[in-house]
PDB file of N, CA and C in Angstrom:
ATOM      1  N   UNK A   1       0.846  -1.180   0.000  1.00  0.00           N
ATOM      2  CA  UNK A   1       0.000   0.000   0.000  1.00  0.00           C
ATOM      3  C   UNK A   1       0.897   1.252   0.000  1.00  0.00           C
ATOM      4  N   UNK A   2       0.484   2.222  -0.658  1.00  0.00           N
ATOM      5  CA  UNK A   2       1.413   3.485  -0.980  1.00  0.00           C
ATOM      6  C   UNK A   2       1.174   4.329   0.166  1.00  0.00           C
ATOM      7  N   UNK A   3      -0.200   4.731   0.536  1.00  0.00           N
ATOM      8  CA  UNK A   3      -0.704   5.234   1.397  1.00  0.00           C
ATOM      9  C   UNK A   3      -1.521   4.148   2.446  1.00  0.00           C
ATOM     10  N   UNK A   4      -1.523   4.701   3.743  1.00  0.00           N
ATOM     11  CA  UNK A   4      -2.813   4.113   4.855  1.00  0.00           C
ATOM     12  C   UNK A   4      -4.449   4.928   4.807  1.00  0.00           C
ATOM     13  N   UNK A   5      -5.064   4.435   5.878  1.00  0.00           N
ATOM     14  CA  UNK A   5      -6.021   4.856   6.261  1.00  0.00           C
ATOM     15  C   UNK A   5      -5.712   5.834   7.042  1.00  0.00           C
ATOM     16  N   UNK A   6      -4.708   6.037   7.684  1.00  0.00           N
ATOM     17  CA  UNK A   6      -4.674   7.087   9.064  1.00  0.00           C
ATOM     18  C   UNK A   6      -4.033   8.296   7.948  1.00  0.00           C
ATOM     19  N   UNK A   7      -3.282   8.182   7.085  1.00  0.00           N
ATOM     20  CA  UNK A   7      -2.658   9.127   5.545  1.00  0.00           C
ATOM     21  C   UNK A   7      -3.836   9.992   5.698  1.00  0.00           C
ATOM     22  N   UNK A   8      -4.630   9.392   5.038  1.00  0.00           N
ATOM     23  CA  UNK A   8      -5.488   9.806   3.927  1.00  0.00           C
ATOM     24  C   UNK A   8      -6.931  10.814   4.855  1.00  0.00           C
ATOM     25  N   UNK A   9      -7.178   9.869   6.022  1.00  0.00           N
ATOM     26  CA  UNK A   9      -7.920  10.779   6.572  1.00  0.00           C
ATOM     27  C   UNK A   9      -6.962  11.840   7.437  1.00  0.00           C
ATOM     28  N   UNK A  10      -5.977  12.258   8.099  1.00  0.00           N
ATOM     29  CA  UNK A  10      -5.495  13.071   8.153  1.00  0.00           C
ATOM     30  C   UNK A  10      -5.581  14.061   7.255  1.00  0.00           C
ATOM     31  N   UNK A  11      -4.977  13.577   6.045  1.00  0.00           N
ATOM     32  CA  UNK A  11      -5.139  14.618   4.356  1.00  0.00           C
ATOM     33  C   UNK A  11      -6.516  15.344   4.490  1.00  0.00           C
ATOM     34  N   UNK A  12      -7.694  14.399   4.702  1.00  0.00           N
ATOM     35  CA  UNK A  12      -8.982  14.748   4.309  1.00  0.00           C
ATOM     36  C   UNK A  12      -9.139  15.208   5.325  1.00  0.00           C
ATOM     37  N   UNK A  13      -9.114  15.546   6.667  1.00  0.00           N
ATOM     38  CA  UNK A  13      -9.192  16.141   7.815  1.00  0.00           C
ATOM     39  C   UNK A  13     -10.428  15.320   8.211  1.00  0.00           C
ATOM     40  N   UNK A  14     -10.291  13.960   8.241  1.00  0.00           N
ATOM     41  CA  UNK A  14     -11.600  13.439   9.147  1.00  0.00           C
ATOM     42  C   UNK A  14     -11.555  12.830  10.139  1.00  0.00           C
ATOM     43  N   UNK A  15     -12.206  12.902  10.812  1.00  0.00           N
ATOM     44  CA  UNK A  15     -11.974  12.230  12.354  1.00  0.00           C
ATOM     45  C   UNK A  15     -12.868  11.029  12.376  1.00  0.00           C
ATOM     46  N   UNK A  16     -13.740  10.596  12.033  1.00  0.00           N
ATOM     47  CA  UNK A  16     -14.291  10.014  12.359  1.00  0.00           C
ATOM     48  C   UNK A  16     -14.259   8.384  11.544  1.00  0.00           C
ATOM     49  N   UNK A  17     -15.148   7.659  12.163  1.00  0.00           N
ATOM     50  CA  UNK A  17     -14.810   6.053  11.407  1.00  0.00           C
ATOM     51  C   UNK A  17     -16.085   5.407  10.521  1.00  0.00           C
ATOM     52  N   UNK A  18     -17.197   6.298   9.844  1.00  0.00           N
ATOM     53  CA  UNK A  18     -18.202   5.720   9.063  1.00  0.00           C
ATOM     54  C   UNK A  18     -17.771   6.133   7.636  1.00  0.00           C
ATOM     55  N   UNK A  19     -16.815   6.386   7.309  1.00  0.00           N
ATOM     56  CA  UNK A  19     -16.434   6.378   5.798  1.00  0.00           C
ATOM     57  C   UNK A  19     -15.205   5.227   5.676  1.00  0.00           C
ATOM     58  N   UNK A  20     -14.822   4.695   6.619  1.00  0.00           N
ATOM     59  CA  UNK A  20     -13.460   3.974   6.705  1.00  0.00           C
ATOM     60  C   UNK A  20     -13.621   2.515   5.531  1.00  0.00           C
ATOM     61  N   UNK A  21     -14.188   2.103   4.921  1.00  0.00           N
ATOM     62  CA  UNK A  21     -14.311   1.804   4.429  1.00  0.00           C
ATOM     63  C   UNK A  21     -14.153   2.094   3.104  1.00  0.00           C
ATOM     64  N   UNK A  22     -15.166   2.523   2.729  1.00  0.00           N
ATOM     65  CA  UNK A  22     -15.307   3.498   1.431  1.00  0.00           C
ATOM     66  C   UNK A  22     -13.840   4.526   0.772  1.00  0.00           C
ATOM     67  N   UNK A  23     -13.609   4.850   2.346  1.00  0.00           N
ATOM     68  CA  UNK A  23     -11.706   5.470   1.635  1.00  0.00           C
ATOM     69  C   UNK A  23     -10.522   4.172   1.869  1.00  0.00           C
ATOM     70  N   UNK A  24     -10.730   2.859   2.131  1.00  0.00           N
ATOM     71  CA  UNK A  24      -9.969   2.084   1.872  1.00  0.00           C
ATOM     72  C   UNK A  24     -10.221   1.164   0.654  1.00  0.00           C
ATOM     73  N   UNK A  25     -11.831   1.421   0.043  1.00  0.00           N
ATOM     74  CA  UNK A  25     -11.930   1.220  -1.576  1.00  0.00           C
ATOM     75  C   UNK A  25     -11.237   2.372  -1.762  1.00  0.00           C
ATOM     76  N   UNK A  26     -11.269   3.663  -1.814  1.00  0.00           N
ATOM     77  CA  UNK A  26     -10.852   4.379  -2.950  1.00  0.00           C
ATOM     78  C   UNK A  26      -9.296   4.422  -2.928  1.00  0.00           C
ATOM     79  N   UNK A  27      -8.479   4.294  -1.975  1.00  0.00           N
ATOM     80  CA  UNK A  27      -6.951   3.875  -1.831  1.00  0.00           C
ATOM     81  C   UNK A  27      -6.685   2.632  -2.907  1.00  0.00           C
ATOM     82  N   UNK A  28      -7.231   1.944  -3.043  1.00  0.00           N
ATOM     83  CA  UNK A  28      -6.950   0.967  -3.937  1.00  0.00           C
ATOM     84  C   UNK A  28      -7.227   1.403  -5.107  1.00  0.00           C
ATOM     85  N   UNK A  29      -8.634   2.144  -5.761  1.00  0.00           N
ATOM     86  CA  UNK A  29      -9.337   2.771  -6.911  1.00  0.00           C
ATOM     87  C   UNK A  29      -7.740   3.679  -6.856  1.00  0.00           C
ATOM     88  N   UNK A  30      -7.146   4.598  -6.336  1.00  0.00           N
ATOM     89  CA  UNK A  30      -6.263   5.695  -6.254  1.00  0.00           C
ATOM     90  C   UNK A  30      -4.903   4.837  -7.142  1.00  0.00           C
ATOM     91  N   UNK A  31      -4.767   4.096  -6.159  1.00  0.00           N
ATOM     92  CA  UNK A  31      -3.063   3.275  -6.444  1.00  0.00           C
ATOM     93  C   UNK A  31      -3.486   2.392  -7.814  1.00  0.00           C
ATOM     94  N   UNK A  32      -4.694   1.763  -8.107  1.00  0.00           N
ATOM     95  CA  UNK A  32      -4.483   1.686  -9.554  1.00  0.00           C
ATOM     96  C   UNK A  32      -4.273   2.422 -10.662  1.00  0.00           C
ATOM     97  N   UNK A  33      -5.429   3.620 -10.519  1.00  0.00           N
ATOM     98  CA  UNK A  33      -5.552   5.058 -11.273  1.00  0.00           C
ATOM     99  C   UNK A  33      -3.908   5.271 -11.688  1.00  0.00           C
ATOM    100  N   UNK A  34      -3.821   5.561 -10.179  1.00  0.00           N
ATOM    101  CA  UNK A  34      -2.011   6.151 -10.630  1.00  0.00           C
ATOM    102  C   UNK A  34      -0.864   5.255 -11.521  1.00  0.00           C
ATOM    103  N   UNK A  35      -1.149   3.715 -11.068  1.00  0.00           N
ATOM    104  CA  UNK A  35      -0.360   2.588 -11.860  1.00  0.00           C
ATOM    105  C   UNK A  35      -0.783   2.954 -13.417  1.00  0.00           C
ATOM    106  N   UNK A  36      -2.024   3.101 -13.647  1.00  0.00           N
ATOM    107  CA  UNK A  36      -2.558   3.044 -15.206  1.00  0.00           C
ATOM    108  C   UNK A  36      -1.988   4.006 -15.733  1.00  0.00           C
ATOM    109  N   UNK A  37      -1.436   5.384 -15.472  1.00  0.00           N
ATOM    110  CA  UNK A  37      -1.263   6.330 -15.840  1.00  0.00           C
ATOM    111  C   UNK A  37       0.358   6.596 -16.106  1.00  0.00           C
ATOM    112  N   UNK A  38       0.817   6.072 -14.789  1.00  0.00           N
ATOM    113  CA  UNK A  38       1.945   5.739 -14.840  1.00  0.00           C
ATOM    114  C   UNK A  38       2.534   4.694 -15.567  1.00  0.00           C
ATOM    115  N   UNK A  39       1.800   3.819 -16.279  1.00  0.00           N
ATOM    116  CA  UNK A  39       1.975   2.615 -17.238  1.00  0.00           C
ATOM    117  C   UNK A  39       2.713   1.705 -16.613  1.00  0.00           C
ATOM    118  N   UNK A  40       2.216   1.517 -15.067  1.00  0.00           N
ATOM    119  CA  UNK A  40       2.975  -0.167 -14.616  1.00  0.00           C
ATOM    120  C   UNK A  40       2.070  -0.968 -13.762  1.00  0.00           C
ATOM    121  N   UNK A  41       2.325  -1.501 -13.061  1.00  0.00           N
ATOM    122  CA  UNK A  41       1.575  -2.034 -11.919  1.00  0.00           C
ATOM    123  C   UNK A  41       1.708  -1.679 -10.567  1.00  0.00           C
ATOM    124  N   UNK A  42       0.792  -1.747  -9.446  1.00  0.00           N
ATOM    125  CA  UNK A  42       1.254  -1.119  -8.529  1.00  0.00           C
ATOM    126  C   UNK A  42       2.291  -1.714  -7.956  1.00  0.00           C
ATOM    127  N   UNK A  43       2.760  -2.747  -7.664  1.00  0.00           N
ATOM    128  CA  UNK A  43       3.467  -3.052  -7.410  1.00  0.00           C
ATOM    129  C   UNK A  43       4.818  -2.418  -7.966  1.00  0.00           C
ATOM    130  N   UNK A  44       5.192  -2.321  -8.975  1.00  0.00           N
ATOM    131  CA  UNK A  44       6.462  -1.433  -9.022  1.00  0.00           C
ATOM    132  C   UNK A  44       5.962   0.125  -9.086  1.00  0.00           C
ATOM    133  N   UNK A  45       4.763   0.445  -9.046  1.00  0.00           N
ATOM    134  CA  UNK A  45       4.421   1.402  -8.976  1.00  0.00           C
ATOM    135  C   UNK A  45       5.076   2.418  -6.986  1.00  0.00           C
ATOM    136  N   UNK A  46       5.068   0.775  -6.501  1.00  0.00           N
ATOM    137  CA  UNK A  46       5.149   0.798  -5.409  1.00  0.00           C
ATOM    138  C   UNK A  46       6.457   1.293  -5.058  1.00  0.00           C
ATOM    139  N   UNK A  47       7.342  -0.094  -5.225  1.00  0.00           N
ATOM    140  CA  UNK A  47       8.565   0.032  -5.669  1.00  0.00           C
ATOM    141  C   UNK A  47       9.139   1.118  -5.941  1.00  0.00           C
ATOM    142  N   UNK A  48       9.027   1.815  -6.708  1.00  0.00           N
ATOM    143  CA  UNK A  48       9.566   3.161  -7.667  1.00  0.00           C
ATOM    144  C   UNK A  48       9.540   4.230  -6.029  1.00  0.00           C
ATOM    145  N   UNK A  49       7.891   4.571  -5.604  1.00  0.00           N
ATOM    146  CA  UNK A  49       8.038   5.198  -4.543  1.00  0.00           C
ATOM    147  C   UNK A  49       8.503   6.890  -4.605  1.00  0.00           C
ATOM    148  N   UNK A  50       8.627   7.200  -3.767  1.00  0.00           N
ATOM    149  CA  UNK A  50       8.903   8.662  -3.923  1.00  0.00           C
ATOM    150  C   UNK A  50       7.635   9.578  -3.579  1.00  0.00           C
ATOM    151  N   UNK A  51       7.950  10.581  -3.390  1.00  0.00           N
ATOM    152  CA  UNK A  51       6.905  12.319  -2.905  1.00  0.00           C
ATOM    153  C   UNK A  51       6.041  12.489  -4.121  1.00  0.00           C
ATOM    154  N   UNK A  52       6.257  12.149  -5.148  1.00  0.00           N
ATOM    155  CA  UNK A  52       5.440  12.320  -6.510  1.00  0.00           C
ATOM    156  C   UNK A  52       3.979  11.470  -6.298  1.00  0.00           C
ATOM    157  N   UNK A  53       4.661  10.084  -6.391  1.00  0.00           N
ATOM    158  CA  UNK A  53       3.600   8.908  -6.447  1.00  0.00           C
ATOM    159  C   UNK A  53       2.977   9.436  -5.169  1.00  0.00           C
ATOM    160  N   UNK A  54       3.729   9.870  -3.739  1.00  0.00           N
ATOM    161  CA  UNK A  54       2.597   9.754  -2.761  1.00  0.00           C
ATOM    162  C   UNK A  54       1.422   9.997  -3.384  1.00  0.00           C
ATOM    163  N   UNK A  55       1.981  11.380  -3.009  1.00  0.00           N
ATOM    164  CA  UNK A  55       1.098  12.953  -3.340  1.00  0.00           C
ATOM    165  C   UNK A  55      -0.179  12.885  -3.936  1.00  0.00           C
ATOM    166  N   UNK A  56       0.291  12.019  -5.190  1.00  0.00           N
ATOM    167  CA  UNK A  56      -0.667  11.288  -6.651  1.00  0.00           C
ATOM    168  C   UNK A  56      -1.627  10.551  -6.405  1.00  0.00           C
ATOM    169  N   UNK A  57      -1.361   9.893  -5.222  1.00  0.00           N
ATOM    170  CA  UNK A  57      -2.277   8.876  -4.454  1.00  0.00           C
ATOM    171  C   UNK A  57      -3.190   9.628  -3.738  1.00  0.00           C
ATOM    172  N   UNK A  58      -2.873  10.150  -2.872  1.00  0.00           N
ATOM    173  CA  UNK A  58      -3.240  11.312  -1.841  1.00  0.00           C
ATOM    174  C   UNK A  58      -4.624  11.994  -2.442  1.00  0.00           C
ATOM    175  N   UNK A  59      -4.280  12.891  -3.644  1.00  0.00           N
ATOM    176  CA  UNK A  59      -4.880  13.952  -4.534  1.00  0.00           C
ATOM    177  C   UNK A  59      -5.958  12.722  -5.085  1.00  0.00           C
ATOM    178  N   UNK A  60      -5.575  11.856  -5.833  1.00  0.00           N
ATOM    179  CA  UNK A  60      -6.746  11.262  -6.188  1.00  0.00           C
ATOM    180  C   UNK A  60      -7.693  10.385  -4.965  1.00  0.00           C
ATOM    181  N   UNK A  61      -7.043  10.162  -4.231  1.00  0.00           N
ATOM    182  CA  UNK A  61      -8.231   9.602  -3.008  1.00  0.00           C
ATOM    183  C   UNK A  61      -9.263  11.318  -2.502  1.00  0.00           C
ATOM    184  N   UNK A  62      -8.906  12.103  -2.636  1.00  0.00           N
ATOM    185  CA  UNK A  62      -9.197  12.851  -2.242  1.00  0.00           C
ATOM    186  C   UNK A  62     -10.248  13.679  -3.132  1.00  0.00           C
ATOM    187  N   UNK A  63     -10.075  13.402  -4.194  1.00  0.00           N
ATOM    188  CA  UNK A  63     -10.457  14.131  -5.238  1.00  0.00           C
ATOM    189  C   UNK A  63     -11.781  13.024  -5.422  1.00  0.00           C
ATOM    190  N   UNK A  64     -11.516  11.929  -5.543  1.00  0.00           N
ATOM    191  CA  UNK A  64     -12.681  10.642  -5.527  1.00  0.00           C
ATOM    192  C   UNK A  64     -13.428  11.141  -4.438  1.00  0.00           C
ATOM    193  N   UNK A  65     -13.222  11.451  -3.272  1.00  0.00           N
ATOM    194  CA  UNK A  65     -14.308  11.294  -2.102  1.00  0.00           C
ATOM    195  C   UNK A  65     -14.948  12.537  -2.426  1.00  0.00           C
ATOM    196  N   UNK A  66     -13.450  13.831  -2.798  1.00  0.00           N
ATOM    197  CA  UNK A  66     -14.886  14.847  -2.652  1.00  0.00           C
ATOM    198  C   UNK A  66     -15.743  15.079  -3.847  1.00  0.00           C
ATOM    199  N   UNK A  67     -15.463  14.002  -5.143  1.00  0.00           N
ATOM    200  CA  UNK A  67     -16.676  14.741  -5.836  1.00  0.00           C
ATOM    201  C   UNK A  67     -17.069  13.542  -6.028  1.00  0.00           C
ATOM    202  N   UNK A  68     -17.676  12.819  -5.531  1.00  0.00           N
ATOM    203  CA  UNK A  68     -18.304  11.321  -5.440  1.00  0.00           C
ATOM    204  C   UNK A  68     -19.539  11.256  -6.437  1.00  0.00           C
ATOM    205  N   UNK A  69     -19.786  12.388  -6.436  1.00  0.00           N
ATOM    206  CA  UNK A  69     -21.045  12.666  -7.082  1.00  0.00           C
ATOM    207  C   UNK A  69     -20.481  12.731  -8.576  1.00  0.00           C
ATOM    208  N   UNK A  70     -19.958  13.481  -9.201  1.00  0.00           N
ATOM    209  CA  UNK A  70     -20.056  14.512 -10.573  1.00  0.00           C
ATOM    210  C   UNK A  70     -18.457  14.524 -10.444  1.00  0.00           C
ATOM    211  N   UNK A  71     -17.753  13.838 -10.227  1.00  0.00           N
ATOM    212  CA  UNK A  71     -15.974  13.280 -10.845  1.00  0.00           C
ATOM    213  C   UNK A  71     -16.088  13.184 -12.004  1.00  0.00           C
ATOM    214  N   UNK A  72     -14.807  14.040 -12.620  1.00  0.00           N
ATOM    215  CA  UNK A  72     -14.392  14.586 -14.160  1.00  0.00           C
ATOM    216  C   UNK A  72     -13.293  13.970 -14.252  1.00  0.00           C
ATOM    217  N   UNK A  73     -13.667  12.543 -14.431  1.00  0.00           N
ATOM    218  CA  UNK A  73     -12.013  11.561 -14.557  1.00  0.00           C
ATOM    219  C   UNK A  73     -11.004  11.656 -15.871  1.00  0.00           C
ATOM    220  N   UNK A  74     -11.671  12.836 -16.868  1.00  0.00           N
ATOM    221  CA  UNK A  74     -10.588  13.354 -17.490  1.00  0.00           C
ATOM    222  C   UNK A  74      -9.829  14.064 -16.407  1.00  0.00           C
ATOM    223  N   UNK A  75     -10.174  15.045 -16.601  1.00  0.00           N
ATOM    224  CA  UNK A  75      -9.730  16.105 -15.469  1.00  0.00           C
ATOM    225  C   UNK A  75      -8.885  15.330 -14.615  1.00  0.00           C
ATOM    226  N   UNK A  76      -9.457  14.578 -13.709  1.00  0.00           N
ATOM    227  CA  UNK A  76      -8.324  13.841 -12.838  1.00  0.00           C
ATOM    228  C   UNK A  76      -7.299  13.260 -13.425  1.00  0.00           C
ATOM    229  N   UNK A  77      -7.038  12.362 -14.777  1.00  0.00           N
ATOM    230  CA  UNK A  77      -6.028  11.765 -15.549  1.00  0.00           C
ATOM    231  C   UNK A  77      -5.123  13.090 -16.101  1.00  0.00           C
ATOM    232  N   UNK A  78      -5.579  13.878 -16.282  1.00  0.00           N
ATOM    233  CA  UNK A  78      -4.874  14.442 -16.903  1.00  0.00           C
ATOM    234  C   UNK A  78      -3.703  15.693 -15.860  1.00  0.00           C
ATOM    235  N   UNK A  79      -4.161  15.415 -14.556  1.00  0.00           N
ATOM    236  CA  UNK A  79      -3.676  16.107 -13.342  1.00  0.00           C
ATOM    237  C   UNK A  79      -2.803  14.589 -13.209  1.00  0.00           C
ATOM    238  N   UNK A  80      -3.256  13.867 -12.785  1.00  0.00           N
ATOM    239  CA  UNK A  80      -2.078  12.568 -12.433  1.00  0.00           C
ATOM    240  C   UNK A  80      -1.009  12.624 -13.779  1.00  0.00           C
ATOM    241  N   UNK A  81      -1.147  12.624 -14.675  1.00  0.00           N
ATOM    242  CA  UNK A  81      -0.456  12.639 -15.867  1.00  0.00           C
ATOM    243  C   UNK A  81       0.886  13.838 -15.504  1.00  0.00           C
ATOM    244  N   UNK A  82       0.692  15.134 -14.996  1.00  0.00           N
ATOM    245  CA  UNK A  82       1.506  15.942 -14.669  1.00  0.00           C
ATOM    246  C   UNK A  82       2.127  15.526 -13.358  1.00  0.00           C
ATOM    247  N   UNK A  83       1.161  15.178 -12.643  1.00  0.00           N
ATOM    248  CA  UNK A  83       2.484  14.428 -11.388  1.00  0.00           C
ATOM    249  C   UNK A  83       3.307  13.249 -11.732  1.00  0.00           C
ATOM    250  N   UNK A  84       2.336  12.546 -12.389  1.00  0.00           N
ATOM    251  CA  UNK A  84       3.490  11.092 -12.667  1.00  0.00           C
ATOM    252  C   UNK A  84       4.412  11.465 -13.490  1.00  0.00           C
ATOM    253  N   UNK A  85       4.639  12.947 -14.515  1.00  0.00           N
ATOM    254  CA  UNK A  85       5.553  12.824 -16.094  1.00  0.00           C
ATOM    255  C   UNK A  85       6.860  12.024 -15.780  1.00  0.00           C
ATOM    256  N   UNK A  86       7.496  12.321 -14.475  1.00  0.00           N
ATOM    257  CA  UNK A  86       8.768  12.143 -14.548  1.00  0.00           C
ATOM    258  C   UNK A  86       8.979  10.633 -14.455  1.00  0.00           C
ATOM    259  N   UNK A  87       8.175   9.507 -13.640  1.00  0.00           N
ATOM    260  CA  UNK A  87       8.309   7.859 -13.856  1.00  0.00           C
ATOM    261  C   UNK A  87       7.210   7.422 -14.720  1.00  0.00           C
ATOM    262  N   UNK A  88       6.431   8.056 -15.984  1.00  0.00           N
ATOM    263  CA  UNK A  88       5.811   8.131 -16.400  1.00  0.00           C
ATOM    264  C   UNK A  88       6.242   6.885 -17.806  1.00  0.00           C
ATOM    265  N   UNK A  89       6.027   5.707 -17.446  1.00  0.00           N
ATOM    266  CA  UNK A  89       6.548   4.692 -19.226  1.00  0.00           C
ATOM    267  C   UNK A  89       6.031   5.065 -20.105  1.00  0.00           C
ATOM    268  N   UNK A  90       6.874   5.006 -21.552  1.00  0.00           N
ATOM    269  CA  UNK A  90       6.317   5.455 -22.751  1.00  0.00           C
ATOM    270  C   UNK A  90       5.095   4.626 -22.926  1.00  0.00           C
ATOM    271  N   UNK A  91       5.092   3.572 -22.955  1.00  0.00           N
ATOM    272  CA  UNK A  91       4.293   2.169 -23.111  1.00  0.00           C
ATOM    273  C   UNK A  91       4.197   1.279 -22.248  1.00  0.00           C
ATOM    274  N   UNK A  92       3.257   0.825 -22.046  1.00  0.00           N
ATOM    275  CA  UNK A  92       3.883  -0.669 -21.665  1.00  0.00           C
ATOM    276  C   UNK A  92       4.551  -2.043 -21.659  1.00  0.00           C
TER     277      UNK A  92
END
């Protein structure tokens, strides 16, 4: 896992434990997002590591919860796309 549960709600400023769930789906929804974009798997997605990938993780868990409703997953790919450029594979 790139990020935790205690990460992410810190990030999101929540205290409480009736979403704990739902943001440990979207940590996983997050760390794939970012693998796909980044063109690997999470696992070396993992691997690789670094303040970039956190961050990337972070922003999209975050970005998933708060627009749960009406998420512009261009919009979001194309924001992960600028954090990942630098471990970013041409291909797969």
């Amino acid at each position: 896992m790139i990020v935790n549960l205690t990460e992410v709600k810190n990030y999101l400023r929540i205290d409480f434990g009736d979403d704990d769930a739902l943001l440990l789906s979207l940590i996983q929804t997050a760390e794939q997002l970012c693998a796909s974009v980044a063109r690997m798997d999470v696992d070396n997605l993992s691997a690789v590591g670094g303040d970039n990938i956190h961050t990337a993780v972070l922003y999209t868990v975050a970005y998933l919860y708060e627009h749960r409703e009406e998420a512009d997953h261009h919009e979001l790919t194309i924001t992960l796309r600028s954090l990942l450029f630098g471990i970013r594979k041409e291909g797969f």
